[in-house]
N, C-alpha and C. Protein backbone atom coordinates (compact mmCIF):
# COMPACT_ATOMS: atom_id res chain seq x y z
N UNK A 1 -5.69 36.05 180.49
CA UNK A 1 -5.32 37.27 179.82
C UNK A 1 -3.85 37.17 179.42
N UNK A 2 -3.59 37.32 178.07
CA UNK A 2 -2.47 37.10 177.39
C UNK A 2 -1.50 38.91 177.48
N UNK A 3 -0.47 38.63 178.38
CA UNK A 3 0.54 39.86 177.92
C UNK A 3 1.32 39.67 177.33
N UNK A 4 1.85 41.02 176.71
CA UNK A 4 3.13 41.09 175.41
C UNK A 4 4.22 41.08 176.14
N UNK A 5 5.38 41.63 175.79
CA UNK A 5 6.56 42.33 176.44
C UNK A 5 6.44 43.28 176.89
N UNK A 6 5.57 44.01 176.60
CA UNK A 6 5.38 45.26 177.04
C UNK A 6 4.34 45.26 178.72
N UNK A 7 4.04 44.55 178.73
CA UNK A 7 3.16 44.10 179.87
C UNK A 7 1.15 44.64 179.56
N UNK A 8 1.25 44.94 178.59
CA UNK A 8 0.01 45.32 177.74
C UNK A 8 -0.93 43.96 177.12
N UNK A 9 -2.13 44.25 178.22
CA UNK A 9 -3.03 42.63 176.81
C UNK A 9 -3.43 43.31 176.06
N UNK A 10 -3.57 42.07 175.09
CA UNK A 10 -4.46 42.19 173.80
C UNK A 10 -5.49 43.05 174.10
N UNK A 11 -6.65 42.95 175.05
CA UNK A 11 -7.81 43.30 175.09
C UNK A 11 -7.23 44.79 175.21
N UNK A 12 -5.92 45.47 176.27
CA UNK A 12 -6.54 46.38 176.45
C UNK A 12 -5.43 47.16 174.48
N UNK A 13 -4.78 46.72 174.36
CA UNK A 13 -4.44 46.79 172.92
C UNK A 13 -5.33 47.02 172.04
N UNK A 14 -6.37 46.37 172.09
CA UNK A 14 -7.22 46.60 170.56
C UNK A 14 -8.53 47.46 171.41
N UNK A 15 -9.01 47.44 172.28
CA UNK A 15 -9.59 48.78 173.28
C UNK A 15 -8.96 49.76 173.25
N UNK A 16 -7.48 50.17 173.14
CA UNK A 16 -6.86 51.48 172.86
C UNK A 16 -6.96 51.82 171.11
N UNK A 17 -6.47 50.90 170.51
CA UNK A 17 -6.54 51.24 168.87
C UNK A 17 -8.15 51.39 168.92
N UNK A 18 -9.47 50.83 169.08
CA UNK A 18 -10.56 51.22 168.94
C UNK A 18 -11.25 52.15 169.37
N UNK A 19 -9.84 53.27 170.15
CA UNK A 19 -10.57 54.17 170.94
C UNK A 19 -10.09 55.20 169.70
N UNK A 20 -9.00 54.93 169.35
CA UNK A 20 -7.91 56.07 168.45
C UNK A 20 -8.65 56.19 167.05
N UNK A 21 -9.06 54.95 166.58
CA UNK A 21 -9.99 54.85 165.18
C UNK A 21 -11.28 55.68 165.14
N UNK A 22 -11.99 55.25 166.52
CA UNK A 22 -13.07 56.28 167.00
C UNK A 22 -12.65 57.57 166.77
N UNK A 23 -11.98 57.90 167.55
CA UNK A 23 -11.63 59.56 167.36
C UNK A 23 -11.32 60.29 165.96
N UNK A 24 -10.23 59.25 165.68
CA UNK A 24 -9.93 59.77 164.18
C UNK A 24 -11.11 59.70 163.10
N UNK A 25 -11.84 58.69 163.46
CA UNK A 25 -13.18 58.77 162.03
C UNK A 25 -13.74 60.06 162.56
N UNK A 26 -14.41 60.32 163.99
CA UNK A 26 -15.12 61.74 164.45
C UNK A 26 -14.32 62.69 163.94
N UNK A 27 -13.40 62.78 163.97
CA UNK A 27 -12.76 64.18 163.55
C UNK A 27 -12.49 63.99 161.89
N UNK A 28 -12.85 63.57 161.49
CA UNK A 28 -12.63 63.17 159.59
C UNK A 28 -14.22 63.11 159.35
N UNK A 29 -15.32 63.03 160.28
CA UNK A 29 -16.24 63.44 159.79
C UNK A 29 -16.59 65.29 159.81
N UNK A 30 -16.31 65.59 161.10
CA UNK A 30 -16.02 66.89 161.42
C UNK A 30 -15.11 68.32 160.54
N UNK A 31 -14.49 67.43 159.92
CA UNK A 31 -13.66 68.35 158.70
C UNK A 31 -14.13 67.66 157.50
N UNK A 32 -14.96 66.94 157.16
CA UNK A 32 -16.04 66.93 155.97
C UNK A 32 -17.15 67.97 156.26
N UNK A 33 -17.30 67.75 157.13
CA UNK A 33 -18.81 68.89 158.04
C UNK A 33 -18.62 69.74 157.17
N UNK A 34 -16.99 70.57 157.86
CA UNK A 34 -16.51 71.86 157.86
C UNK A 34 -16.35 71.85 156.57
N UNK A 35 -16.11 71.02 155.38
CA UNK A 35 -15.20 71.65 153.93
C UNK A 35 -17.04 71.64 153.41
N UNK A 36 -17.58 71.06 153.54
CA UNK A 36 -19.15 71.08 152.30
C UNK A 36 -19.62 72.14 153.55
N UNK A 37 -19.90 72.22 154.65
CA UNK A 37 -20.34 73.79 154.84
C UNK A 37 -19.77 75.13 154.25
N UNK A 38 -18.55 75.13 154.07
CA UNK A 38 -17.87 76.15 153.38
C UNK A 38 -18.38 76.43 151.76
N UNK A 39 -18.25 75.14 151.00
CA UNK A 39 -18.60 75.54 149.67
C UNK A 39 -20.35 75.56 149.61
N UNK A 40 -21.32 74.78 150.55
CA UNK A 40 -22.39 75.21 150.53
C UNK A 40 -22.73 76.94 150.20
N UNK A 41 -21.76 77.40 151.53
CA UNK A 41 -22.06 78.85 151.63
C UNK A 41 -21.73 79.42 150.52
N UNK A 42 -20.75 79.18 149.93
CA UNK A 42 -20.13 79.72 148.57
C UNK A 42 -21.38 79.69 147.59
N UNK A 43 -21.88 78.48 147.37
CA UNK A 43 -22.81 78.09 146.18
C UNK A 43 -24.41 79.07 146.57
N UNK A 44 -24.29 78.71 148.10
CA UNK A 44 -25.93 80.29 148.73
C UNK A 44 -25.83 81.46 148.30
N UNK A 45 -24.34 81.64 148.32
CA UNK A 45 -23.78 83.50 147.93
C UNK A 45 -24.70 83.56 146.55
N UNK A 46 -24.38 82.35 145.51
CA UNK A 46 -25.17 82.54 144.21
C UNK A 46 -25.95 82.43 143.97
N UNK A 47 -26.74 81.81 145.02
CA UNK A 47 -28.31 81.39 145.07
C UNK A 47 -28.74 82.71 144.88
N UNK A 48 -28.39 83.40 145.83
CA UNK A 48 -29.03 84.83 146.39
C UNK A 48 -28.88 86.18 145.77
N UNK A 49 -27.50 86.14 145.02
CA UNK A 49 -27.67 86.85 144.06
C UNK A 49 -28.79 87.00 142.91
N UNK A 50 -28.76 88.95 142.39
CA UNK A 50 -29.25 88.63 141.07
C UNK A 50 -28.78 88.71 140.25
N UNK A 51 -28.31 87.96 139.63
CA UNK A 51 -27.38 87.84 138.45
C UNK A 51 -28.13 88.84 137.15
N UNK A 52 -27.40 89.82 136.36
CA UNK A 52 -28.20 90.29 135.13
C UNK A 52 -28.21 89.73 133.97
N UNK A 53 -27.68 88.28 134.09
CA UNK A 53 -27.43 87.61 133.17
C UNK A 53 -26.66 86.29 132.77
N UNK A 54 -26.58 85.43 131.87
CA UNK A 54 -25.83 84.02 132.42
C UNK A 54 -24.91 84.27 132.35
N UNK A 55 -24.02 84.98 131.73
CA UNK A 55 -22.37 85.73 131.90
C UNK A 55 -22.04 86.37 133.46
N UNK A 56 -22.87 86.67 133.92
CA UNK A 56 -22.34 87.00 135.25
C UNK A 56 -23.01 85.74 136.49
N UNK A 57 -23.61 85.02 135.86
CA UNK A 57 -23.31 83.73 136.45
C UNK A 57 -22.36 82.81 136.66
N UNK A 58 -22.11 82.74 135.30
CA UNK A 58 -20.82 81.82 135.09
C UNK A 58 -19.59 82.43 135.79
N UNK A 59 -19.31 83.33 135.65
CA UNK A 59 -18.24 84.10 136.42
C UNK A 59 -18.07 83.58 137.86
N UNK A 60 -19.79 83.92 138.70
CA UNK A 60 -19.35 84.08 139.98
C UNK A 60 -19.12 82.21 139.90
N UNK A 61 -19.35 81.30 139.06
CA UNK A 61 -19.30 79.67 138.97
C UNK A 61 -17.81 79.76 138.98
N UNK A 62 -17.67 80.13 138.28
CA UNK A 62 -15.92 80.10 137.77
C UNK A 62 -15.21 80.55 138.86
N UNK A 63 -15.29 81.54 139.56
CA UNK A 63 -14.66 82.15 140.68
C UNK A 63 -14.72 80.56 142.07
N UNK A 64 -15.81 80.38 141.91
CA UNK A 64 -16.01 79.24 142.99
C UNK A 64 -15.43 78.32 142.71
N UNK A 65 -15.24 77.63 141.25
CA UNK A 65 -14.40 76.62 141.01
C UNK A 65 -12.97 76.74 140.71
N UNK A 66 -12.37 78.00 140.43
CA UNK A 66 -11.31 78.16 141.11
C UNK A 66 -10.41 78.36 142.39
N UNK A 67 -11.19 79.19 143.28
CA UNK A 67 -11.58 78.36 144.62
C UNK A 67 -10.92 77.29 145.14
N UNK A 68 -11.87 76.21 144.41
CA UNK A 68 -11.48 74.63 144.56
C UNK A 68 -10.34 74.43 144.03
N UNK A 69 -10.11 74.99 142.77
CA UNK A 69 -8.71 74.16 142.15
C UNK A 69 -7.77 74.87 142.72
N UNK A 70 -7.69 75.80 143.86
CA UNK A 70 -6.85 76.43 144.24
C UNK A 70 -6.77 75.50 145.62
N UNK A 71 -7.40 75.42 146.49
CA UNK A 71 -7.22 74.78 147.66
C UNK A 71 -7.13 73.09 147.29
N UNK A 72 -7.39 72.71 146.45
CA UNK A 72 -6.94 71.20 146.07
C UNK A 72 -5.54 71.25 145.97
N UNK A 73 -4.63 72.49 145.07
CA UNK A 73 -3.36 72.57 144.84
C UNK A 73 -2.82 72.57 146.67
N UNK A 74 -3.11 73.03 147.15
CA UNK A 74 -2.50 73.57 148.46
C UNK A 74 -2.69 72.46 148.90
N UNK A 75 -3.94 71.47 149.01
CA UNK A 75 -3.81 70.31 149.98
C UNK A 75 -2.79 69.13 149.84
N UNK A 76 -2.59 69.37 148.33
CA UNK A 76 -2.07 68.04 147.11
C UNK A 76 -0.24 68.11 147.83
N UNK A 77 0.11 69.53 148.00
CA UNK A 77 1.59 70.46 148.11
C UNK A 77 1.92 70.00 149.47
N UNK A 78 0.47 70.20 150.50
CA UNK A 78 1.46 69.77 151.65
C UNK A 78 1.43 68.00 152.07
């Protein structure tokens, strides 16, 4: 078993980074979960409506895709 300076092996070195990669992909799947459950629900709101017409479709479309281009600005900012 090979140590650094630090008195750390390899093995348990790349066993700690493969624990940290683990976690970080789980939680980057977990806030994908969370962002397409959110606009799912958004897109059900319109499912479920009755719209009286394709003008008040497009609207509640438009409202949703601004929405997006609004929280894309905010993610882009920080």
């Amino acid at each position: 078993m090979e140590e650094g300076v630090s008195g750390v092996s390899q093995e348990d070195r790349a066993a700690f980074l493969k624990e940290v990669q683990a976690r970080f992909d789980k939680k980057v799947r977990e806030n994908e979960i969370a962002v397409i459950e959110h606009w799912k629900d958004q897109v059900d709101r319109i499912l479920t409506m009755k719209p009286e017409g394709i003008a008040s479709l497009q609207l509640q479309i438009k409202k949703i895709s601004e929405m997006m281009a609004n929280r894309i600005k905010m993610l882009k900012k920080g």
